[in-house]
Every structure is written in structure tokens, then in C-alpha cells.
C-alpha atoms as a PDB file:
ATOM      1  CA  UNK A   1     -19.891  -7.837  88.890  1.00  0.00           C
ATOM      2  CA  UNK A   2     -18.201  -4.413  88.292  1.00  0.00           C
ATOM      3  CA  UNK A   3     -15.866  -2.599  90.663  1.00  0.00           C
ATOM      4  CA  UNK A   4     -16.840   1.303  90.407  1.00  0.00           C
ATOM      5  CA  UNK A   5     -13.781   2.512  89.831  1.00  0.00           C
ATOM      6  CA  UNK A   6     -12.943   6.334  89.829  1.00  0.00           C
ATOM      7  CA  UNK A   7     -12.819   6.697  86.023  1.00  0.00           C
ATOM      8  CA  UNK A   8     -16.659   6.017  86.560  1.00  0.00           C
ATOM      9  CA  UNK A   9     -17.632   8.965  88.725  1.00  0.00           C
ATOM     10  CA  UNK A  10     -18.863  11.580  87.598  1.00  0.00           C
ATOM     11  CA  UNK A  11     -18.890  15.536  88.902  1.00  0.00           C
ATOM     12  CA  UNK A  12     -20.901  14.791  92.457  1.00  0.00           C
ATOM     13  CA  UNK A  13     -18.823  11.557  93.027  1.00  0.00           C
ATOM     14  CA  UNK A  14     -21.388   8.941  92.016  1.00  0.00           C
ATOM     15  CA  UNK A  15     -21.453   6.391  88.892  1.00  0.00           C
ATOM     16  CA  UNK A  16     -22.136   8.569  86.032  1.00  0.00           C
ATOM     17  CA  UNK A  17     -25.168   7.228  84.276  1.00  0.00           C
ATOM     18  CA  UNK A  18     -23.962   6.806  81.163  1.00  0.00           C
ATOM     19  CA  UNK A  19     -21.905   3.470  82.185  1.00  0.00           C
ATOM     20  CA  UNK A  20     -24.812   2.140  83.231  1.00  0.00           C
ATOM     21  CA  UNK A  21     -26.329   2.520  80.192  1.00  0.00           C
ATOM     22  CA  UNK A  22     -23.780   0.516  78.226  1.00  0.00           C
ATOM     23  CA  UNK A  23     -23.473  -1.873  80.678  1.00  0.00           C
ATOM     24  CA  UNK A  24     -26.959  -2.469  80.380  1.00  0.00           C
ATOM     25  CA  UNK A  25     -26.827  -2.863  76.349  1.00  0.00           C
ATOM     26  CA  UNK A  26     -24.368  -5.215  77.005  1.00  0.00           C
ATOM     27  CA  UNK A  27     -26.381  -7.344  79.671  1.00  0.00           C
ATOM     28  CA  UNK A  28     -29.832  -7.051  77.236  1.00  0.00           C
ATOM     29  CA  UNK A  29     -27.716  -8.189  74.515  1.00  0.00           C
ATOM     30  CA  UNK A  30     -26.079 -11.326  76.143  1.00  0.00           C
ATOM     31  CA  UNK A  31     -29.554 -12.434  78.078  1.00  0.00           C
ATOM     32  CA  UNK A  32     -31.056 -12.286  74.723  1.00  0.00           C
ATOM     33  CA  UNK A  33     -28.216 -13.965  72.700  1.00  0.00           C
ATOM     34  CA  UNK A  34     -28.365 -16.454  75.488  1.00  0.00           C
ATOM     35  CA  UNK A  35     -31.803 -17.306  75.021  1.00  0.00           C
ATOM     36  CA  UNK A  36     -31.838 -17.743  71.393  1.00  0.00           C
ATOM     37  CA  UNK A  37     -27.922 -18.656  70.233  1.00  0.00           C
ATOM     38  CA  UNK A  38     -28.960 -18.846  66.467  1.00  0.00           C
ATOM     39  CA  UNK A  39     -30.060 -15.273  66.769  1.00  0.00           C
ATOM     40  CA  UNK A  40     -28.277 -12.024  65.681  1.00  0.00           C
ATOM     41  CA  UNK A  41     -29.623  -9.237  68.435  1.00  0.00           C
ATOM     42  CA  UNK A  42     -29.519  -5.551  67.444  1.00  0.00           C
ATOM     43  CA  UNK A  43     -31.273  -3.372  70.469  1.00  0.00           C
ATOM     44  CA  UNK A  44     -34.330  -1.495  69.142  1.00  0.00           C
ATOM     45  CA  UNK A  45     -34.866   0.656  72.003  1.00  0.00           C
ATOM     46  CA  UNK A  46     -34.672   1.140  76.079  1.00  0.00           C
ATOM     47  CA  UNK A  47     -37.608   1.676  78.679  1.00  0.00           C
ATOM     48  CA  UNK A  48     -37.113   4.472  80.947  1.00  0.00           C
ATOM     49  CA  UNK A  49     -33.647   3.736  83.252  1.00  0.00           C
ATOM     50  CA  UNK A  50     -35.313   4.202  86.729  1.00  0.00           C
ATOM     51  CA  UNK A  51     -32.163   5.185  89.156  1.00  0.00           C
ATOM     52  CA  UNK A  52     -33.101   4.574  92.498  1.00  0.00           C
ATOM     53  CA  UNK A  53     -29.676   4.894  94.455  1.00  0.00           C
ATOM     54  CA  UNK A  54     -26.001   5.888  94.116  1.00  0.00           C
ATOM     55  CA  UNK A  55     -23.203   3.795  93.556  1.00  0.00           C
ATOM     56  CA  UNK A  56     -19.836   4.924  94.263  1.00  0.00           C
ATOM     57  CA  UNK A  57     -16.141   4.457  94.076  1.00  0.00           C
ATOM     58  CA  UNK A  58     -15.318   1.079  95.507  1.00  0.00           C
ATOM     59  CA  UNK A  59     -19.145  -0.366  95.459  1.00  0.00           C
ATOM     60  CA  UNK A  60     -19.364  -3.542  93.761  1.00  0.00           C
ATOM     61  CA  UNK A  61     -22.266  -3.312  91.521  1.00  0.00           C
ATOM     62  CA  UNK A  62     -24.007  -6.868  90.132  1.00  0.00           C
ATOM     63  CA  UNK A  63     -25.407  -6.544  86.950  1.00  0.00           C
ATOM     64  CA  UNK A  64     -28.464  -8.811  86.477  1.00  0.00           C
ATOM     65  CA  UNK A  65     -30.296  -9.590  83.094  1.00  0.00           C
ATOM     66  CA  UNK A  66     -33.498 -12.046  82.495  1.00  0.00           C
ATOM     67  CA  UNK A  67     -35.519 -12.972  79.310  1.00  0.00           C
ATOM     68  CA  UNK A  68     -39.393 -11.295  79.902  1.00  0.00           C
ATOM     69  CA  UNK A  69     -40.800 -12.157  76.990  1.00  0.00           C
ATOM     70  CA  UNK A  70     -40.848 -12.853  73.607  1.00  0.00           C
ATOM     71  CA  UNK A  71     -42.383 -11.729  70.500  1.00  0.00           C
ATOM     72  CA  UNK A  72     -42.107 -13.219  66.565  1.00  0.00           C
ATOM     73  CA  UNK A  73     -39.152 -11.043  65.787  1.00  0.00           C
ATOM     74  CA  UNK A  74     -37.508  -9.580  69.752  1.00  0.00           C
ATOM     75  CA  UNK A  75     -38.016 -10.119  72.885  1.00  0.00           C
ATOM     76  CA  UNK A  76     -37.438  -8.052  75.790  1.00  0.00           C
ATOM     77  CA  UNK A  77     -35.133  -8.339  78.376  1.00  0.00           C
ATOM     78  CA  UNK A  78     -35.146  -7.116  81.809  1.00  0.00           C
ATOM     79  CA  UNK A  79     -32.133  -5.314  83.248  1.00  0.00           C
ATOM     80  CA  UNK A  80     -31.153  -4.238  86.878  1.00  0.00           C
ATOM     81  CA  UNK A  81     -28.365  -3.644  88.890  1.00  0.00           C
ATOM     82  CA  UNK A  82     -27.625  -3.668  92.752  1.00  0.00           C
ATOM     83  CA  UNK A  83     -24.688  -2.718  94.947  1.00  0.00           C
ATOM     84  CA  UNK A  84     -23.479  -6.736  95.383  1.00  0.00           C
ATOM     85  CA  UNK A  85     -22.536  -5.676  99.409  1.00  0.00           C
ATOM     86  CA  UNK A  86     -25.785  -4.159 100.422  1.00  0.00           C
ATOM     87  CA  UNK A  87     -28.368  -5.709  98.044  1.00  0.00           C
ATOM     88  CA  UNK A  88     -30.043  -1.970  97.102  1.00  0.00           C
ATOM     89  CA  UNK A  89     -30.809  -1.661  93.798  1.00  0.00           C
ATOM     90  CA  UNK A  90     -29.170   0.595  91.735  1.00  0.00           C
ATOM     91  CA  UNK A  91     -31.403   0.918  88.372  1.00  0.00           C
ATOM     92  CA  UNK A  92     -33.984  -0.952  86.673  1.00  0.00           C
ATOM     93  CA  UNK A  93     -34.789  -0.734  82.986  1.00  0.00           C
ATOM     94  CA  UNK A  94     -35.463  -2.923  80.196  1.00  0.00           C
ATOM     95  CA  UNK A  95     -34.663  -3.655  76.407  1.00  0.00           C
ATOM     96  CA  UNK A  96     -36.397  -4.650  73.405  1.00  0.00           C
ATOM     97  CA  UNK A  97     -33.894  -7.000  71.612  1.00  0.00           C
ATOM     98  CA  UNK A  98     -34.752  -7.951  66.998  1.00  0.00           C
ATOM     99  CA  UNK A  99     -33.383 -10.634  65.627  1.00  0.00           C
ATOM    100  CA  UNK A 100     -31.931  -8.978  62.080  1.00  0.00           C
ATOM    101  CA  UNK A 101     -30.610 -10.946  59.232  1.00  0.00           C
ATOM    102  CA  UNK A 102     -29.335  -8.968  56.214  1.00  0.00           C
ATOM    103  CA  UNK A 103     -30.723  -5.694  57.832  1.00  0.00           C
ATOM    104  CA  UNK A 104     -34.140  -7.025  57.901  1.00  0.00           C
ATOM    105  CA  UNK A 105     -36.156  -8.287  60.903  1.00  0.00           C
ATOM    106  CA  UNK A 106     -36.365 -11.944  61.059  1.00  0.00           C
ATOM    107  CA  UNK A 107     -38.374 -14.485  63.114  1.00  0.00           C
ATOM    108  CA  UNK A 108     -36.753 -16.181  66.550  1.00  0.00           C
ATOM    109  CA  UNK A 109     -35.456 -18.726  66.326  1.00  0.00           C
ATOM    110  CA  UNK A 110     -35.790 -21.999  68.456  1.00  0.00           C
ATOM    111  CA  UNK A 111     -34.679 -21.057  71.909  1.00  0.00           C
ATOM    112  CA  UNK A 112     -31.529 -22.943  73.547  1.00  0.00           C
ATOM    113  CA  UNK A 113     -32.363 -25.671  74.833  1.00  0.00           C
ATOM    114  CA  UNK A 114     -35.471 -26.410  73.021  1.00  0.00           C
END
């Protein structure tokens, strides 16, 4: 959970998006590494980062990140927010996650657990 501080706001007094953004990267990228510990995650790309309401100084936002799918290589990885008080949700996206090894795509491998 993040406390929107007012370092975070941007020029109409809401989160600036951009934070949200790298908070997201980072949520993809633990989910993933999560999943699959023996992996080594780069993000290949983003879906579209649907913001559906404000969050402002002093909201308490919960970041939220889940496994979707998986591929032979990536997997993607849904990622959403929502103002922890109220339960509205913030944005919604999602991230395609490749395991790399030397620079090069490589397959999954076993997930934890299993």
C-alpha cells in the first residue's frame, strides 16, 4: 500500500500518472518473479493503463498484481490499483513479462511450487 504523498501530485492535484506507471512495472515484475523464482523478468511491453478515478494526497492506494497467463517464454500479469479506504479502483492495466538469459529469450521455468 502507498500513501499519496504530495511529491506525487501533479498540476490539478491528483496522482500524476507517471507513478503509477512505475509502480505498476514494479508490481508486474514481482507477480511474475514470484511465480517463476528461477526466472530473470525483463517487461516487454504494457496494455493500455485504463484510469478510471483520482487518487489524491493522503489516499492510500493498494497496489494489486496476479499471474494471467503464461506462455513458453512470458507470461502476463495483471495489474490494478484501488484507493485501500473506499475500494474504487484507480487503474487497470497489464504486462507482458520474458524470461531473458544472456539477452536472449528463454523458456519458463518450473513455477514455484511445482
Amino acid at each position: 500500500m502507498l500513501l499519496i504523498r504530495p511529491e506525487f501530485l501533479n498540476h490539478g492535484g491528483t496522482l500524476f500518472g507517471g507513478y503509477l506507471m512505475q509502480w505498476a512495472d514494479d508490481m508486474a515484475y514481482i507477480a511474475a518473479s514470484l511465480a517463476f523464482p528461477e526466472a530473470t523478468f525483463v517487461t516487454k511491453l504494457f496494455g493500455p493503463f485504463d484510469f478510471k478515478s483520482p487518487a489524491r494526497g493522503g489516499d492510500i492506494v493498494r497496489l494489486l498484481a496476479q499471474l494471467e497467463s503464461t506462455g513458453t517464454t512470458s507470461c502476463r500479469i495483471g495489474v490494478w490499483a484501488e484507493n485501500a479506504r473506499t475500494g474504487v479502483e484507480v487503474f487497470r492495466t497489464f504486462a507482458v513479462m520474458v524470461n531473458v538469459k544472456s539477452g536472449r529469450k528463454t523458456p519458463l521455468p518450473p513455477p514455484a511450487g511445482g
